[in-house]
C-alpha atoms as a PDB file:
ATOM      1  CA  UNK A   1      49.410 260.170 127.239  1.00  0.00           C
ATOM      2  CA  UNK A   2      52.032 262.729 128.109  1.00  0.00           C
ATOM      3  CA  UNK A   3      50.221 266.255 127.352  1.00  0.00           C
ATOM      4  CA  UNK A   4      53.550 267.612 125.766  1.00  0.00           C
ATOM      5  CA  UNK A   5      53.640 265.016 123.268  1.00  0.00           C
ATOM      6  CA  UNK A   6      49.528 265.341 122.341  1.00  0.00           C
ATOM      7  CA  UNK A   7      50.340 269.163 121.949  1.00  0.00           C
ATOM      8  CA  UNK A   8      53.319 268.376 119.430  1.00  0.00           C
ATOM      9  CA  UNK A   9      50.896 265.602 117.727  1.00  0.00           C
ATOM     10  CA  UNK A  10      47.569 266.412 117.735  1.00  0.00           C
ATOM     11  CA  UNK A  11      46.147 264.130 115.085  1.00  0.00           C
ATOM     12  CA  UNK A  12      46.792 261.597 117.773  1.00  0.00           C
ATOM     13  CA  UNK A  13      43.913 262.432 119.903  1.00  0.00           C
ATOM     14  CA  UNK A  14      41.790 260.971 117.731  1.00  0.00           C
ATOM     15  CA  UNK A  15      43.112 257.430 117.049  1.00  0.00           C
ATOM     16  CA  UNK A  16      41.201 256.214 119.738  1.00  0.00           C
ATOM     17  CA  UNK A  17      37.915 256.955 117.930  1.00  0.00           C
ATOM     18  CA  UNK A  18      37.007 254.286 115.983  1.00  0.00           C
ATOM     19  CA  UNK A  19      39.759 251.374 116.811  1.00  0.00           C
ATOM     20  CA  UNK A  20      37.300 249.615 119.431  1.00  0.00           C
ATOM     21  CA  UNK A  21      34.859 249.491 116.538  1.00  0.00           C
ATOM     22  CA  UNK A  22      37.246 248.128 113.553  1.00  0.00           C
ATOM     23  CA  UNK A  23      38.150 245.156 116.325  1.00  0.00           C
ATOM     24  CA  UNK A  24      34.309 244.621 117.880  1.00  0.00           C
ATOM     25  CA  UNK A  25      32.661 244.831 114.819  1.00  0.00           C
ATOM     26  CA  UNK A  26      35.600 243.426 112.059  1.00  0.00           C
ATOM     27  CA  UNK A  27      38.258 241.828 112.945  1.00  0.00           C
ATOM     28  CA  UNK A  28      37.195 239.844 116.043  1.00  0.00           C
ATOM     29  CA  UNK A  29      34.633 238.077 113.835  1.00  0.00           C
ATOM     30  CA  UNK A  30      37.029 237.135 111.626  1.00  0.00           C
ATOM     31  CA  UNK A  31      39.435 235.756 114.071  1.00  0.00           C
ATOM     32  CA  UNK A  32      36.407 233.730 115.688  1.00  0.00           C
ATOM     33  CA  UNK A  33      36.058 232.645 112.224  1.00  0.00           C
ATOM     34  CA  UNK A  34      39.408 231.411 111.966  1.00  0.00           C
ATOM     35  CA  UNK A  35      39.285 229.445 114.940  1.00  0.00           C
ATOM     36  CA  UNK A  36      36.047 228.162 114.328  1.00  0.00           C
ATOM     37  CA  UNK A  37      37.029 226.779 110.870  1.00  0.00           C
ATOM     38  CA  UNK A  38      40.980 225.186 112.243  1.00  0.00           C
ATOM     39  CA  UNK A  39      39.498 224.078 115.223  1.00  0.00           C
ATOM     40  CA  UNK A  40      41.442 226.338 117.794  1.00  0.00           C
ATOM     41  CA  UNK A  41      40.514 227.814 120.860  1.00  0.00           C
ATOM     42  CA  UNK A  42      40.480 231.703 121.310  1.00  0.00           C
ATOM     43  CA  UNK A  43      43.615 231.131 124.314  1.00  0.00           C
ATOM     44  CA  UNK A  44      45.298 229.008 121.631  1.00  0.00           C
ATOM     45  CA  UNK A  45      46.073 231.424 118.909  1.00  0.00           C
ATOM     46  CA  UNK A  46      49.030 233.981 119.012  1.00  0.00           C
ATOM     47  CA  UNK A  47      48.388 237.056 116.935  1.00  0.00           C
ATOM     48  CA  UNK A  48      50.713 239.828 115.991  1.00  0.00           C
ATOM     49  CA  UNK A  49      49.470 243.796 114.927  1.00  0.00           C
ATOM     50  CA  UNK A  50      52.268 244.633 112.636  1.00  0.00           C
ATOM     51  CA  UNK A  51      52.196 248.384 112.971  1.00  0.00           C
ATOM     52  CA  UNK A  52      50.329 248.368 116.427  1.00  0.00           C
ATOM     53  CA  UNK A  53      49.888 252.254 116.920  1.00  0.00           C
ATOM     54  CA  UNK A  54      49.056 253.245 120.281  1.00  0.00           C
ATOM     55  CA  UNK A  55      48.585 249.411 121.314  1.00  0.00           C
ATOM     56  CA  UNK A  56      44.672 249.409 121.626  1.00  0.00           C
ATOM     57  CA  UNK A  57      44.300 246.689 118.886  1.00  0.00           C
ATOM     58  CA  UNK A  58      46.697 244.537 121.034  1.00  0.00           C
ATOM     59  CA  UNK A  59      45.417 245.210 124.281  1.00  0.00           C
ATOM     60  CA  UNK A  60      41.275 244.598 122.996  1.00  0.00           C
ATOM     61  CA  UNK A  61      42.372 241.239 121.493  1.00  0.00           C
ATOM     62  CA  UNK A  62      44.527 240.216 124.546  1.00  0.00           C
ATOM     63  CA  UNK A  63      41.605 240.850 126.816  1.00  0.00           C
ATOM     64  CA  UNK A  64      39.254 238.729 124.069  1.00  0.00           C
ATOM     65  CA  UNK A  65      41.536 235.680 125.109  1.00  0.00           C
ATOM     66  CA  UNK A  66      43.600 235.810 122.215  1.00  0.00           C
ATOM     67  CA  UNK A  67      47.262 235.646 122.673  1.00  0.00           C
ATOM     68  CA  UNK A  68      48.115 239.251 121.049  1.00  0.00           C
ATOM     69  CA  UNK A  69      51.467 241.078 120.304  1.00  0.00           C
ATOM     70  CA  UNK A  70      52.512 244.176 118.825  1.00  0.00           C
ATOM     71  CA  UNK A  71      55.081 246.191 117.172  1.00  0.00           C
ATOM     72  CA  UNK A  72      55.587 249.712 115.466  1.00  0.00           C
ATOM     73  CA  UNK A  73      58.495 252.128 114.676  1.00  0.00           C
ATOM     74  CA  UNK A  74      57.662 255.226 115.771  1.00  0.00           C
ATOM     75  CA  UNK A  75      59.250 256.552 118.691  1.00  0.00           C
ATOM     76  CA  UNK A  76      56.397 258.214 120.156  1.00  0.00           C
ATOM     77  CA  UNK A  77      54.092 255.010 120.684  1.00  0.00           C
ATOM     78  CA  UNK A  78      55.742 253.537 123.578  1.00  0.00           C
ATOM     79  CA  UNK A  79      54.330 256.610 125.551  1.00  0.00           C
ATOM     80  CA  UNK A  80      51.253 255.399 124.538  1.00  0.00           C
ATOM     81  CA  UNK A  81      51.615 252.243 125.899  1.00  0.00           C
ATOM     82  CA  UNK A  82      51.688 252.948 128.888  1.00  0.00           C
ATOM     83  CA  UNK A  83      48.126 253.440 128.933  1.00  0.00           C
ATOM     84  CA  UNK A  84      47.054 249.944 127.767  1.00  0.00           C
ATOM     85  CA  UNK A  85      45.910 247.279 130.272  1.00  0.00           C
ATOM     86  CA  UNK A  86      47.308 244.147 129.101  1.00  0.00           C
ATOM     87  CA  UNK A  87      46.639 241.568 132.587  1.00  0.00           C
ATOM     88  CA  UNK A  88      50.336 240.080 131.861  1.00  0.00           C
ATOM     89  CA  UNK A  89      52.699 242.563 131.132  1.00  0.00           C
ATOM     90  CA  UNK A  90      53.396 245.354 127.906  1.00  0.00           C
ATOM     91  CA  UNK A  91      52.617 243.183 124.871  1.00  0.00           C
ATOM     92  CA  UNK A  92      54.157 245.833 122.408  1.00  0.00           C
ATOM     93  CA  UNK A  93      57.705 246.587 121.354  1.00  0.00           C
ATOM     94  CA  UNK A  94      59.305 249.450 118.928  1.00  0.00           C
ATOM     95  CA  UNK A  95      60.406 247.383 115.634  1.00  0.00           C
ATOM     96  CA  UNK A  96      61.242 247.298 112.188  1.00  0.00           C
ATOM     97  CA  UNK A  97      58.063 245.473 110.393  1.00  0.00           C
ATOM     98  CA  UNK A  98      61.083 244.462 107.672  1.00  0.00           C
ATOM     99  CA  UNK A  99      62.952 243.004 110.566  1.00  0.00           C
ATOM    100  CA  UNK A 100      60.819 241.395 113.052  1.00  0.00           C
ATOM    101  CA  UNK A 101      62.539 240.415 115.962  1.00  0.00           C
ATOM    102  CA  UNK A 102      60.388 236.596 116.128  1.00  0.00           C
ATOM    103  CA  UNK A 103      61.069 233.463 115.400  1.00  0.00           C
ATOM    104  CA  UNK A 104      59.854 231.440 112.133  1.00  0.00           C
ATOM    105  CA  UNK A 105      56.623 230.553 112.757  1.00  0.00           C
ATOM    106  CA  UNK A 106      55.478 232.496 115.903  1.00  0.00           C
ATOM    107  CA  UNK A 107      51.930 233.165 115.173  1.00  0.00           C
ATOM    108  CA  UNK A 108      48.953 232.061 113.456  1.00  0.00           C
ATOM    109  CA  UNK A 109      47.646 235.292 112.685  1.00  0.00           C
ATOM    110  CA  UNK A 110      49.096 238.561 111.372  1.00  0.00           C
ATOM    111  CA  UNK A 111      47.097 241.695 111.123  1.00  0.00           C
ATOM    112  CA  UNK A 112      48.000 245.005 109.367  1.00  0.00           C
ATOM    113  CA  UNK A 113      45.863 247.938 109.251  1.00  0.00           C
ATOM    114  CA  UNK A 114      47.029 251.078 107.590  1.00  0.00           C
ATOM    115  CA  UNK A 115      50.596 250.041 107.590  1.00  0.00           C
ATOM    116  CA  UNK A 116      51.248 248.944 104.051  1.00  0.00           C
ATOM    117  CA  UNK A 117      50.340 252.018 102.652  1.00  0.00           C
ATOM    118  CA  UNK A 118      53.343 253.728 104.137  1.00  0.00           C
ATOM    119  CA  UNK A 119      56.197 250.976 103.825  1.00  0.00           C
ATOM    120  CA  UNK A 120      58.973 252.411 100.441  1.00  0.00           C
ATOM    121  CA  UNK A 121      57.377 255.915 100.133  1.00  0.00           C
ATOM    122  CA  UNK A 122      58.271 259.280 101.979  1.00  0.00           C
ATOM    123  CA  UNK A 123      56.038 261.371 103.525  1.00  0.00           C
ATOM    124  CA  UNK A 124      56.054 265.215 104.623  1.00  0.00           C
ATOM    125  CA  UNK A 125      53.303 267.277 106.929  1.00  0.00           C
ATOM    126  CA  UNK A 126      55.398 270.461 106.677  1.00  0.00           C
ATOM    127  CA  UNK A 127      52.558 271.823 106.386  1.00  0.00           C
ATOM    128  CA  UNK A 128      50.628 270.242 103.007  1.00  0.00           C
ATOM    129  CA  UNK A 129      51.057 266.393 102.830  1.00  0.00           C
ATOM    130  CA  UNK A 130      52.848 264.873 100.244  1.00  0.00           C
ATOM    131  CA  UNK A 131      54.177 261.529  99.721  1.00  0.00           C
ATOM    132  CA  UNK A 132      56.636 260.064  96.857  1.00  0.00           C
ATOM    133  CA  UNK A 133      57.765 256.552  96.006  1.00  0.00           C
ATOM    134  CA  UNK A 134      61.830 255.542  96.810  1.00  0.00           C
ATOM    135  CA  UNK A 135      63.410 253.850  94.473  1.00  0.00           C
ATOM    136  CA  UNK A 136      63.426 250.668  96.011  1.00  0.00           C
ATOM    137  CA  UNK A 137      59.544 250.840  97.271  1.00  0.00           C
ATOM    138  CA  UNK A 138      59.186 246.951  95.722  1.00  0.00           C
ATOM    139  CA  UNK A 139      61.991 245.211  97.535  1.00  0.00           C
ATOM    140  CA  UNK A 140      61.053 247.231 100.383  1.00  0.00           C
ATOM    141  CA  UNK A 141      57.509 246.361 100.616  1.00  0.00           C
ATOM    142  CA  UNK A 142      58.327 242.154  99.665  1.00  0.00           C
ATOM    143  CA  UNK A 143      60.837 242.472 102.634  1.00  0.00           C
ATOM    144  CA  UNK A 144      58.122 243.202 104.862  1.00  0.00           C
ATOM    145  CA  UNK A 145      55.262 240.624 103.128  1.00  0.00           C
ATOM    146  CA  UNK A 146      58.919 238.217 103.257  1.00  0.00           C
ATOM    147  CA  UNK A 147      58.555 239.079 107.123  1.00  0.00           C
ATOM    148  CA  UNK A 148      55.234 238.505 107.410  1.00  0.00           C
ATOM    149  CA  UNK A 149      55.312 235.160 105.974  1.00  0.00           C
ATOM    150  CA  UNK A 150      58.236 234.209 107.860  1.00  0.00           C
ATOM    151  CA  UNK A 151      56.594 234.305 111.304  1.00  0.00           C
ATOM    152  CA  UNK A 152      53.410 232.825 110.548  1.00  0.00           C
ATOM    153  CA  UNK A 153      52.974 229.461 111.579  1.00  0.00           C
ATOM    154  CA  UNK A 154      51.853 226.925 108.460  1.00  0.00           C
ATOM    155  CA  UNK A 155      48.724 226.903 108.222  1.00  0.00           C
ATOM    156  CA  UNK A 156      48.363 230.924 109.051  1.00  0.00           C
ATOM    157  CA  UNK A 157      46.575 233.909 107.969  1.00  0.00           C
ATOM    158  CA  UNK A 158      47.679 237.185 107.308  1.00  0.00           C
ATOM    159  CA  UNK A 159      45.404 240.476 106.940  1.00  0.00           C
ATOM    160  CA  UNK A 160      46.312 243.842 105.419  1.00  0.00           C
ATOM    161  CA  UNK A 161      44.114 246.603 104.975  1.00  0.00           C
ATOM    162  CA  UNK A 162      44.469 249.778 103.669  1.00  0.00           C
ATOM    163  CA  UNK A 163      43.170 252.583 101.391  1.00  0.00           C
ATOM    164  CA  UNK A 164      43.084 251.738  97.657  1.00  0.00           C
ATOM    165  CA  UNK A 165      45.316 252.686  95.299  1.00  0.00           C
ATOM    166  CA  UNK A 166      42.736 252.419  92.496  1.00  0.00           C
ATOM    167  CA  UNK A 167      40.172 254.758  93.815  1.00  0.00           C
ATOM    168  CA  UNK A 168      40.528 257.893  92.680  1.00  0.00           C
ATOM    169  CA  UNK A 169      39.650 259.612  96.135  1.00  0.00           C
ATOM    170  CA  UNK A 170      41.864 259.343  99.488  1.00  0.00           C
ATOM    171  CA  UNK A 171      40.125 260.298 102.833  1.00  0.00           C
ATOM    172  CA  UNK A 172      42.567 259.150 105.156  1.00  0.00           C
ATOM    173  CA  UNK A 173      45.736 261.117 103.834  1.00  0.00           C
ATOM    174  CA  UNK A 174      45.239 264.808 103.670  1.00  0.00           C
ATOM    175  CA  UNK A 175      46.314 268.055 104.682  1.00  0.00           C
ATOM    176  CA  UNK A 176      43.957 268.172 107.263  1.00  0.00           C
ATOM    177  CA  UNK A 177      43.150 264.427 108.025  1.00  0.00           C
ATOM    178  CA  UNK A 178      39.271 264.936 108.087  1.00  0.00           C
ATOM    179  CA  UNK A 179      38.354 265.669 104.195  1.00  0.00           C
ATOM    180  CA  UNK A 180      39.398 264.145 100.799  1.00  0.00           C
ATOM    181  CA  UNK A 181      42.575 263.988  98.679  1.00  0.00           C
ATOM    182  CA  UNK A 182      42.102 263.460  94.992  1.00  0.00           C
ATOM    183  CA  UNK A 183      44.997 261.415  93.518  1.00  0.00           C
ATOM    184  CA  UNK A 184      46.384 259.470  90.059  1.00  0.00           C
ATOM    185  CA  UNK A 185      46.066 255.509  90.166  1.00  0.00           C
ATOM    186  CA  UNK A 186      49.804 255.974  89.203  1.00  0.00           C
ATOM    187  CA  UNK A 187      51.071 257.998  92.192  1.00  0.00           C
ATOM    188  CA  UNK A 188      52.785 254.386  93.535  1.00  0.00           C
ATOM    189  CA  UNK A 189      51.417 255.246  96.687  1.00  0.00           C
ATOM    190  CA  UNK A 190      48.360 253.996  97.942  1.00  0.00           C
ATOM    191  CA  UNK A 191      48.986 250.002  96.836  1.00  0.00           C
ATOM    192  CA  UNK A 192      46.200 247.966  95.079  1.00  0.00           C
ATOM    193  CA  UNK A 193      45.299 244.419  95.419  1.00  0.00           C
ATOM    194  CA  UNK A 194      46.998 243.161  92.065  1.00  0.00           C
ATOM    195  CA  UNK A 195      50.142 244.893  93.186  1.00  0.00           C
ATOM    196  CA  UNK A 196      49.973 243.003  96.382  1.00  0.00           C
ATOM    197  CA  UNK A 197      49.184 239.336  95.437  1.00  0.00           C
ATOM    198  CA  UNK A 198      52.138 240.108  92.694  1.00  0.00           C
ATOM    199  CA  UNK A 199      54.363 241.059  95.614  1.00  0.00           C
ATOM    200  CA  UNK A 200      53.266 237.814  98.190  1.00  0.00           C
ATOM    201  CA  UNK A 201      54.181 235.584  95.059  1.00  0.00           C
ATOM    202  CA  UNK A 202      57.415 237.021  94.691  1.00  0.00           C
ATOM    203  CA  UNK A 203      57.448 236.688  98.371  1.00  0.00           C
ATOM    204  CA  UNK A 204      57.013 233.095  98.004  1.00  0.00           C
ATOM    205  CA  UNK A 205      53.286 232.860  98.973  1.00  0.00           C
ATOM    206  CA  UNK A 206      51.387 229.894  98.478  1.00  0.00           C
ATOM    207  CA  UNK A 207      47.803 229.384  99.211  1.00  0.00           C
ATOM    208  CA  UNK A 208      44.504 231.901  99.074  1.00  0.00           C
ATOM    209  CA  UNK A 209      43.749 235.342  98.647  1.00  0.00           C
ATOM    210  CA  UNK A 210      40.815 237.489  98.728  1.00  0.00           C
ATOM    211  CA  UNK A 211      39.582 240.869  99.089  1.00  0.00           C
ATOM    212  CA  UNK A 212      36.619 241.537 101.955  1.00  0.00           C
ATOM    213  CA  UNK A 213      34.256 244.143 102.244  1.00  0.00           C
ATOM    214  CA  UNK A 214      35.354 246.981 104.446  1.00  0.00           C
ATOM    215  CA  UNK A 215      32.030 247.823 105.888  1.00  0.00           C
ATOM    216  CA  UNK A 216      31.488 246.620 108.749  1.00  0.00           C
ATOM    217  CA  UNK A 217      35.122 248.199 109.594  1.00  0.00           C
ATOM    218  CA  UNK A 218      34.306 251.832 109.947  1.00  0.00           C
ATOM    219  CA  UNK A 219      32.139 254.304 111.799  1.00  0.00           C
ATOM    220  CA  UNK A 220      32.752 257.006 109.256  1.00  0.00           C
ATOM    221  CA  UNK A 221      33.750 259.444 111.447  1.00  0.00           C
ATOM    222  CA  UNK A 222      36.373 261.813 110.155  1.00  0.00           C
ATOM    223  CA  UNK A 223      34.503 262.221 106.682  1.00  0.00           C
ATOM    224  CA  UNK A 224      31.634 262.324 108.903  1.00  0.00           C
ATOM    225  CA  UNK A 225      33.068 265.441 110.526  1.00  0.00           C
ATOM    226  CA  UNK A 226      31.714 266.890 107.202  1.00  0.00           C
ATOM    227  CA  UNK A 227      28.377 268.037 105.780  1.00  0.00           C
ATOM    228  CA  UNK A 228      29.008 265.934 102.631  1.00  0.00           C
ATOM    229  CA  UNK A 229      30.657 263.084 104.579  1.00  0.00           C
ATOM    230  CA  UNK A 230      27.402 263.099 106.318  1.00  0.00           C
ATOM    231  CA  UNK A 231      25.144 263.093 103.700  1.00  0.00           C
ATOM    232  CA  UNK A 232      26.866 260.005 101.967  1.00  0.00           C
ATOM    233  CA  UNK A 233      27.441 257.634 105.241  1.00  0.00           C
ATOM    234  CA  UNK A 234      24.364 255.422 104.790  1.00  0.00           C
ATOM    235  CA  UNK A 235      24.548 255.209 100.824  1.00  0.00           C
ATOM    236  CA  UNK A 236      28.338 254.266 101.346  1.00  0.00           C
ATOM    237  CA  UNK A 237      27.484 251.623 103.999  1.00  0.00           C
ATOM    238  CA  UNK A 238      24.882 250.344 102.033  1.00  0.00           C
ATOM    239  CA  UNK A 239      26.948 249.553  98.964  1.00  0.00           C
ATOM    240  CA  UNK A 240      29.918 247.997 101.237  1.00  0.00           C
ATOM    241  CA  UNK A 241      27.343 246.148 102.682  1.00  0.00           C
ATOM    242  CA  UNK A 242      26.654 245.063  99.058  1.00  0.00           C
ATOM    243  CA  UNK A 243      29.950 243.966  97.953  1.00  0.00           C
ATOM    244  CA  UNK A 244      28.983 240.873 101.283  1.00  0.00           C
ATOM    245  CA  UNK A 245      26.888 239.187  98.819  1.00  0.00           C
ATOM    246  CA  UNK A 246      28.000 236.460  96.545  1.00  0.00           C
ATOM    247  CA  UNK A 247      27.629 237.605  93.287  1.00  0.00           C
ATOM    248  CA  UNK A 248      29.462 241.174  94.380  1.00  0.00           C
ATOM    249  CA  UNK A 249      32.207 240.411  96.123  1.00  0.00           C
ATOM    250  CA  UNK A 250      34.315 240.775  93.165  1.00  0.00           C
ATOM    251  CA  UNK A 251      33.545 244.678  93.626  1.00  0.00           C
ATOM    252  CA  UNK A 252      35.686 244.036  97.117  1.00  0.00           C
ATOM    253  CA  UNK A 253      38.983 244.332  95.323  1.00  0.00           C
ATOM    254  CA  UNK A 254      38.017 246.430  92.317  1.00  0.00           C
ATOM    255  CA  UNK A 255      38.443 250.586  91.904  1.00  0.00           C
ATOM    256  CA  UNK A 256      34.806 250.554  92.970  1.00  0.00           C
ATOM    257  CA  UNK A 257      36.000 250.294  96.551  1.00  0.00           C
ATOM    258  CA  UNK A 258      37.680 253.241  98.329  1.00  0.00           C
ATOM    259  CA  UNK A 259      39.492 250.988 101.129  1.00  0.00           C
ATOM    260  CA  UNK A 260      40.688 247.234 100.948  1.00  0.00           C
ATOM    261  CA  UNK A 261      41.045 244.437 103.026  1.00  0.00           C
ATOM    262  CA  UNK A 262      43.132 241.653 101.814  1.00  0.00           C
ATOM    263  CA  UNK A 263      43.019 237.943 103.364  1.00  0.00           C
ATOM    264  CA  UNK A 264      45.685 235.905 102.299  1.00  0.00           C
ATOM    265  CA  UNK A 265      45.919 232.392 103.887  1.00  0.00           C
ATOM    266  CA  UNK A 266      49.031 230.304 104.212  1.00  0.00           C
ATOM    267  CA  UNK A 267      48.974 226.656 103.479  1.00  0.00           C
END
């Protein structure tokens, strides 16, 4: 990573932290699961990381044996992409998620993480954050589910994640990036999962769609950074851990839970 660019961006220095974690401990279980249940082998699947950051997602699935791609917007990433080791070539390319330059059909899996969130609102860090819905943040945000359907292959699967809009608290958008942000389940921000199986249906979705616990996703470590981030790690893990079992998991999609990960499979 080019010095110059970590001095102008400093927040980026830690994106590293816990992305080996989220795709160890979460996601690559659930993409063994999906080849386990359609009968596919790991080399066999072509997945695509919509919003792909600094490429580390792509480059720790590519090296699991899955076929992995990757596209973002921001200028700055494809100076951090030249630090990934993918054995074949760069797997990532800058890109409009509402435009994605694939064919129909191109992959069986999609995978989102902290994208959504940011698709039809505006943002400013100069220097408090604060964030406000455009006018057209629906068509905006079915254009890119529209996408997202589009290039998955029938059947497919498509994962989004992202803070939720109907907890109160927000500890991943702050002035500082490392404490809390307390905000109004009407701020038309931070989306929830009602607003998002409304949006694949007018998308044209068809087929299933759930909301999974996020704990097995995190390591906790910028609330961690402190004293009463700390102090509420293991009761927090515990009761994500909770919302696993049967009779809880309806807690997965409800204001209960501060982050949400959505599974919506294509039939």
């Amino acid at each position: 990573m080019d010095p110059a660019i970590l001095a102008q961006y400093p927040q980026l220095a830690d994106e590293d932290a816990g992305l080996p974690h989220r795709m160890r401990a979460f996601y690559l279980p659930l993409l063994e699961d999906f080849c386990r249940r359609r009968g596919l082998r790991r080399e066999d699947v072509r997945v695509l990381d919509a919003g792909c950051g600094n490429g580390m997602p792509a480059e720790l699935l590519t090296c699991a044996g899955y076929s992995c791609y990757g596209i973002d917007l921001w200028s700055v990433r494809p100076h951090q992409w030249g630090d990934r080791d993918f054995p074949d070539g760069p797997r990532c390319l800058l890109a409009d998620v509402t435009r994605m330059p694939f064919d129909d059909g191109s992959f069986d899996v999609l995978l989102s993480s902290g994208l959504l969130e940011h698709v039809g609102v505006e943002e400013e860090w100069t220097p408090h954050y604060s964030v406000r819905p455009s006018a057209d943040q629906a068509q905006v945000r079915t254009a890119f589910l529209q996408e997202c359907l589009r290039v998955l292959r029938r059947p497919g699967t498509l994962f989004l994640d992202f803070p939720n809009g109907l907890f109160p608290i927000d500890f991943w958008h702050d002035n500082q990036r490392t404490g809390m942000r307390w905000h109004s389940p009407f701020e038309r921000f931070l989306p929830t999962a009602s607003e998002i199986e409304r949006l694949l249906e007018r998308a044209g979705f068809e087929g299933s769609f759930e909301a999974l616990s996020p704990a097995r996703r995190f390591i906790f470590g910028q609330v961690g950074r402190r004293w009463w981030g700390r102090a509420l790690t293991a009761p927090a893990y515990g009761f994500l851990r909770a919302m696993e079992t049967p009779g809880l998991r309806w807690m997965a999609r409800s204001a209960l839970n501060p982050y949400l990960v959505l599974r919506a499979e294509t039939r």
